[in-house]
C-alpha atoms as a PDB file:
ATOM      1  CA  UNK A   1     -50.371 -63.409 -39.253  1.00  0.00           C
ATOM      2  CA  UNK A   2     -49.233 -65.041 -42.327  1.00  0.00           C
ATOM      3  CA  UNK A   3     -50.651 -68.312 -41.581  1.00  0.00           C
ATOM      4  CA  UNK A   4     -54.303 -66.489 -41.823  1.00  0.00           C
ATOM      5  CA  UNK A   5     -53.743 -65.146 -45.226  1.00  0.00           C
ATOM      6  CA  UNK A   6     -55.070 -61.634 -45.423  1.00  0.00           C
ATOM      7  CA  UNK A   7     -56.464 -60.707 -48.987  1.00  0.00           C
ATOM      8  CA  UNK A   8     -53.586 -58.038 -48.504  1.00  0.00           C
ATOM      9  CA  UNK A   9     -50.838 -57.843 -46.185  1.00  0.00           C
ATOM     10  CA  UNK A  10     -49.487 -54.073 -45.364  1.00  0.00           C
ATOM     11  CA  UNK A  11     -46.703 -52.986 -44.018  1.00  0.00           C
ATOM     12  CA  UNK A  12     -45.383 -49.412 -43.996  1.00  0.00           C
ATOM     13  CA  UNK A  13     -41.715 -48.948 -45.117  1.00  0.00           C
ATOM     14  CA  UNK A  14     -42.556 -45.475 -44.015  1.00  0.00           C
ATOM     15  CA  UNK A  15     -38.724 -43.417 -44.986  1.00  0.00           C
ATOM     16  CA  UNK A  16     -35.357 -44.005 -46.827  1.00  0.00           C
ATOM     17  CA  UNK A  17     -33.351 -46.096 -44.976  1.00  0.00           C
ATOM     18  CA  UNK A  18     -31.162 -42.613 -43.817  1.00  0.00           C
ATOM     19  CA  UNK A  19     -34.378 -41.402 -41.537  1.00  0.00           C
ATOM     20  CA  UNK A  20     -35.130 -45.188 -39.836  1.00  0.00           C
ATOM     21  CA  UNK A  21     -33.616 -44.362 -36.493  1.00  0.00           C
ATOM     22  CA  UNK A  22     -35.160 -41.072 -36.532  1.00  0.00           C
ATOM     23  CA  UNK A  23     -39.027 -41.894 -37.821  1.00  0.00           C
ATOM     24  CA  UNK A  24     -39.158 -45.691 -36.966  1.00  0.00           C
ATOM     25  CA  UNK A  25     -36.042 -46.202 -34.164  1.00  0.00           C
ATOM     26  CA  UNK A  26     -37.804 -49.595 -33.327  1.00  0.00           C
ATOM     27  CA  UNK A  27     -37.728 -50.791 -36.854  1.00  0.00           C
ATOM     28  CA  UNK A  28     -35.058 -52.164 -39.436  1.00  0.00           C
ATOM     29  CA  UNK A  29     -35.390 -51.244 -42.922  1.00  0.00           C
ATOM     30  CA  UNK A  30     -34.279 -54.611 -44.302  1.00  0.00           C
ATOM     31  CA  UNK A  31     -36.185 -56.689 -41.679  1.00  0.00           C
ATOM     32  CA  UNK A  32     -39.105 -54.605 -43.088  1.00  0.00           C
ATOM     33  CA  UNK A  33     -38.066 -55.908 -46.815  1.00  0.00           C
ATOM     34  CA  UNK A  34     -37.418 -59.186 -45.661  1.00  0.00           C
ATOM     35  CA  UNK A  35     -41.101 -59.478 -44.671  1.00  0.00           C
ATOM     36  CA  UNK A  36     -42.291 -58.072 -47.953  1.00  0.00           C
ATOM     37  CA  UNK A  37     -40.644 -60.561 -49.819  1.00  0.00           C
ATOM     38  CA  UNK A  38     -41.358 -63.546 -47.476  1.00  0.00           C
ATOM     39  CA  UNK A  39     -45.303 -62.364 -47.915  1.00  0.00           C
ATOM     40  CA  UNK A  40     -45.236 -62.494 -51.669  1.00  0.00           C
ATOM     41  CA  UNK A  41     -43.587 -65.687 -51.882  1.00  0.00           C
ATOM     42  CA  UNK A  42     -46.031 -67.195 -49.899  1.00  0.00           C
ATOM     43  CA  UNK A  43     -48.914 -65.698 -52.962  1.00  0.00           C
ATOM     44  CA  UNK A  44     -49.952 -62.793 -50.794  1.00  0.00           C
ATOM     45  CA  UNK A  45     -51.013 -59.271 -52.135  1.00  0.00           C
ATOM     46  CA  UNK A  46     -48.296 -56.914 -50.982  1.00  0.00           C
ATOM     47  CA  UNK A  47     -48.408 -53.234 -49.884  1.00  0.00           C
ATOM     48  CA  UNK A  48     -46.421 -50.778 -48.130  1.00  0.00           C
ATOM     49  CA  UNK A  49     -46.580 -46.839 -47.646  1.00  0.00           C
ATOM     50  CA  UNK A  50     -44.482 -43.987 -47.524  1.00  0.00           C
ATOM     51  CA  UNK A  51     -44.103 -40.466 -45.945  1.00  0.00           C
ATOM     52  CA  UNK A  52     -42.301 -37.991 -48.714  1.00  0.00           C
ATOM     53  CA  UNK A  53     -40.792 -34.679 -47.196  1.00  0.00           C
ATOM     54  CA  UNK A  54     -39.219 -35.914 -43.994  1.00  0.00           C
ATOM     55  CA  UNK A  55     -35.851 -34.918 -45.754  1.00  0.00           C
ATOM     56  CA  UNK A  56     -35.006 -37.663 -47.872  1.00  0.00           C
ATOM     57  CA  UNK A  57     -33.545 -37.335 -51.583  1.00  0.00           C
ATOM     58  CA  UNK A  58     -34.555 -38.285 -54.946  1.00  0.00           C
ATOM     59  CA  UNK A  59     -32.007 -40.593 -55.184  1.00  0.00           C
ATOM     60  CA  UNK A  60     -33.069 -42.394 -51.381  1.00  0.00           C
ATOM     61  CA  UNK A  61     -36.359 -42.245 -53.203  1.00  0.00           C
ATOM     62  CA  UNK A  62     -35.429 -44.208 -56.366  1.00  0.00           C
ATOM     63  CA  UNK A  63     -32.931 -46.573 -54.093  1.00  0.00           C
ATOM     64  CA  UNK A  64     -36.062 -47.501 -51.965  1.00  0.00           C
ATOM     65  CA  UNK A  65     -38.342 -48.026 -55.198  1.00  0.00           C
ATOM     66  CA  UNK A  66     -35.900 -50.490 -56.797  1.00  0.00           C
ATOM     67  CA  UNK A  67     -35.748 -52.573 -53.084  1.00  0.00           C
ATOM     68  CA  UNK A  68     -39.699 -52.709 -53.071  1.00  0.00           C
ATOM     69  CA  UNK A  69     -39.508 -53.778 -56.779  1.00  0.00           C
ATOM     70  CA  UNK A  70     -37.206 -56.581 -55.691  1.00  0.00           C
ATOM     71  CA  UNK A  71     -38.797 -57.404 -52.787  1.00  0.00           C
ATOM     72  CA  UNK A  72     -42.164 -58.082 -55.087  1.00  0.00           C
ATOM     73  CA  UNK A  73     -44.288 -55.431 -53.412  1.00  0.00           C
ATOM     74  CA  UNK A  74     -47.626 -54.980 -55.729  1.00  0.00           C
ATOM     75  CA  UNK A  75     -48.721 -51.909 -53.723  1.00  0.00           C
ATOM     76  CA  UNK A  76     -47.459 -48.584 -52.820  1.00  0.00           C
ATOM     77  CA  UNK A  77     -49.229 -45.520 -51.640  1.00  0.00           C
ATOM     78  CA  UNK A  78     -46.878 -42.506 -50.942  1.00  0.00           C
ATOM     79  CA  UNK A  79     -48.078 -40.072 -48.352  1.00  0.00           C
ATOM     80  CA  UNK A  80     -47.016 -35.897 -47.986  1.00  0.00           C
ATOM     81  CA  UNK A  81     -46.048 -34.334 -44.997  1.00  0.00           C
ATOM     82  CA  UNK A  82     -46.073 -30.842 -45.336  1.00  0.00           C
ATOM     83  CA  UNK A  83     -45.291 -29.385 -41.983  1.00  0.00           C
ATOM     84  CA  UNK A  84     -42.178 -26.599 -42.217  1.00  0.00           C
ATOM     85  CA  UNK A  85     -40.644 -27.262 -45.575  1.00  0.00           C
ATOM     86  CA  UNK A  86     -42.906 -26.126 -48.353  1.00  0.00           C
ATOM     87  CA  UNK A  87     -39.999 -26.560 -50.963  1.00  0.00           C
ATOM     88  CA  UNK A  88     -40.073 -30.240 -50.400  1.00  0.00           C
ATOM     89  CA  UNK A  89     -44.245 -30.874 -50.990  1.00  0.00           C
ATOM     90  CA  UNK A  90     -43.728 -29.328 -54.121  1.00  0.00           C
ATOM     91  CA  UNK A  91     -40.583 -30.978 -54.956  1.00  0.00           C
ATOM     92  CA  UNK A  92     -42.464 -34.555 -53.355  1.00  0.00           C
ATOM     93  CA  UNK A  93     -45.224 -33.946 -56.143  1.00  0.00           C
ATOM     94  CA  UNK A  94     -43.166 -33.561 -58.721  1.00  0.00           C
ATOM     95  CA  UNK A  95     -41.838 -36.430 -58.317  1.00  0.00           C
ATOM     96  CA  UNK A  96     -44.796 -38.272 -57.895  1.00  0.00           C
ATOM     97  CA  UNK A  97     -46.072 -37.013 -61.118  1.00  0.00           C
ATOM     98  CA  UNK A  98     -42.717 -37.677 -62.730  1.00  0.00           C
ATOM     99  CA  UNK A  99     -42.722 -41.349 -61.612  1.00  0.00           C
ATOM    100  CA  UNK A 100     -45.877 -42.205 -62.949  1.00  0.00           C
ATOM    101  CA  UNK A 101     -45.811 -41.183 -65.993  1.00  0.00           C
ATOM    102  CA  UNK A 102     -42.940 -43.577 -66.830  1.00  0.00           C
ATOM    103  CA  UNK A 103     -44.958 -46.430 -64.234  1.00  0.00           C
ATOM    104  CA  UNK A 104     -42.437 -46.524 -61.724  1.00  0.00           C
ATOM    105  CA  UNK A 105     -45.381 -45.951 -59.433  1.00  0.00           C
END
């Protein structure tokens, strides 16, 4: 796949490294990095994605933001799932809003 050299290669980190086993149980969080980085040294356009409000905590948040940053991923889109716990789309929001305002995101 690399060899074809998409305009943008995507691949979804998806959680905090806490929830792998539980949202992606076939995936490794630091494989996942691994081919971030690997992608952007070879001069592609990197992008991953995110679920907020599966459970995980600012600080997972923050921890996972500073990995994509040193992995050299360009592009992130953060996704809101809503289902049962209200408190935490609000609280996922906020912390959208919070982050870029000081371009973290």
């Amino acid at each position: 796949m690399l060899n074809e050299k998409p305009e943008i290669l995507n691949h979804n980190m998806e959680t905090v490294p806490r929830l792998y086993k539980r949202v992606r149980p076939q995936a490794k969080y630091a494989r996942s990095l691994e081919l971030l980085r690997i992608s952007r040294d070879r001069g592609l356009v990197t992008k991953t994605g995110m679920m907020l409000g599966l459970g995980e905590e600012a600080g997972e948040i923050e921890s996972v933001l500073d990995d994509l940053v040193s992995a050299g991923c360009q592009i992130l889109t953060l996704g809101n799932t809503c289902s049962r716990r209200p408190r935490i789309c609000r609280w996922s929001g906020g912390f959208i809003r919070m982050n870029s305002r000081v371009g973290r995101i």
